[in-house]
Protein backbone atom coordinates (compact mmCIF):
# COMPACT_ATOMS: atom_id res chain seq x y z
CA UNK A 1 153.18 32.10 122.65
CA UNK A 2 153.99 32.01 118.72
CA UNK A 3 152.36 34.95 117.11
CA UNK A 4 149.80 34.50 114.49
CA UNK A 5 151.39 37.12 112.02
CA UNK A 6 153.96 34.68 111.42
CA UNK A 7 151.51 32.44 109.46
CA UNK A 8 149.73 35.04 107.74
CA UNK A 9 153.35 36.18 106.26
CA UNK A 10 154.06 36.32 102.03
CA UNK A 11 155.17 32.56 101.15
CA UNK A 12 158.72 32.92 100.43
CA UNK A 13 160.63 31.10 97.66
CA UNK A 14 161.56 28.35 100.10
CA UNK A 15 158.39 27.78 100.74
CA UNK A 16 157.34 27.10 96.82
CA UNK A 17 160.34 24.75 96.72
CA UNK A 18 159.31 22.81 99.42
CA UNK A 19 155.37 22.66 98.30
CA UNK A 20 157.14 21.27 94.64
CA UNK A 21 159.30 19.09 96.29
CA UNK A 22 155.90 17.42 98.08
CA UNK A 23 153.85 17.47 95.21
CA UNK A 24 156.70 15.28 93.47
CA UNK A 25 156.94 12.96 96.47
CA UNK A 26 153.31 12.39 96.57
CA UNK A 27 152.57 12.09 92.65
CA UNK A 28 155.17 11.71 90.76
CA UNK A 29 156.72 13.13 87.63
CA UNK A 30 154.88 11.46 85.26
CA UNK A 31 151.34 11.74 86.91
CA UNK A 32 151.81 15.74 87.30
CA UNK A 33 151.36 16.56 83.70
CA UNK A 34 147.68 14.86 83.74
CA UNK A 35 146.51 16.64 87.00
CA UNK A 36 147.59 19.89 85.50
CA UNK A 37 145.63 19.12 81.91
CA UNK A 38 142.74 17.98 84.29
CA UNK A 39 142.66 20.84 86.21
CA UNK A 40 142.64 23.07 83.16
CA UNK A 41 139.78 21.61 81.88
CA UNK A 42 138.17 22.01 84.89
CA UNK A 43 138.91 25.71 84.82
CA UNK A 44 137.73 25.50 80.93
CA UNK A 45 134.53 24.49 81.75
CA UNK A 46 133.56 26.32 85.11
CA UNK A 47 134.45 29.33 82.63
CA UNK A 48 132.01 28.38 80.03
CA UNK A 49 129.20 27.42 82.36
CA UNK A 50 129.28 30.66 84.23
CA UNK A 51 129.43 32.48 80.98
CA UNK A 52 126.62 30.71 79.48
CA UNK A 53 124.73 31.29 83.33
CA UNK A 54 125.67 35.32 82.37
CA UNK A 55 123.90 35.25 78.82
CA UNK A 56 120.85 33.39 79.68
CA UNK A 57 120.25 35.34 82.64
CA UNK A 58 120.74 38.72 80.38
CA UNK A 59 118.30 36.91 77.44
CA UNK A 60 115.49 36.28 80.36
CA UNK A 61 115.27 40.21 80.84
């Protein structure tokens, strides 16, 4: 019976290599750049729109 510590362990540097080397199979080099500037703006905006949630909550008491 494998033990379940083993997958709860750190994720080693082999591990990031290998979850790279994937992400380049599957995408591409060229395609990467524009998931990561998606993905920022994403982040961007969920940060705004929570902050803005923040203040008008605060202005309503």
């Amino acid at each position: 019976m494998i033990s379940s510590s083993i997958f709860l362990g750190a994720i080693g540097p082999m591990q990031v290599v290998l979850i790279v080397v994937v992400i380049l199979l599957l995408f591409g080099g060229k395609k990467i750049p524009e998931l990561m500037r998606g993905l920022g703006s994403g982040i961007k905006e969920f940060k705004d729109a929570s902050r803005d949630d923040v203040k008008n909550d605060e202005k309503k008491d």
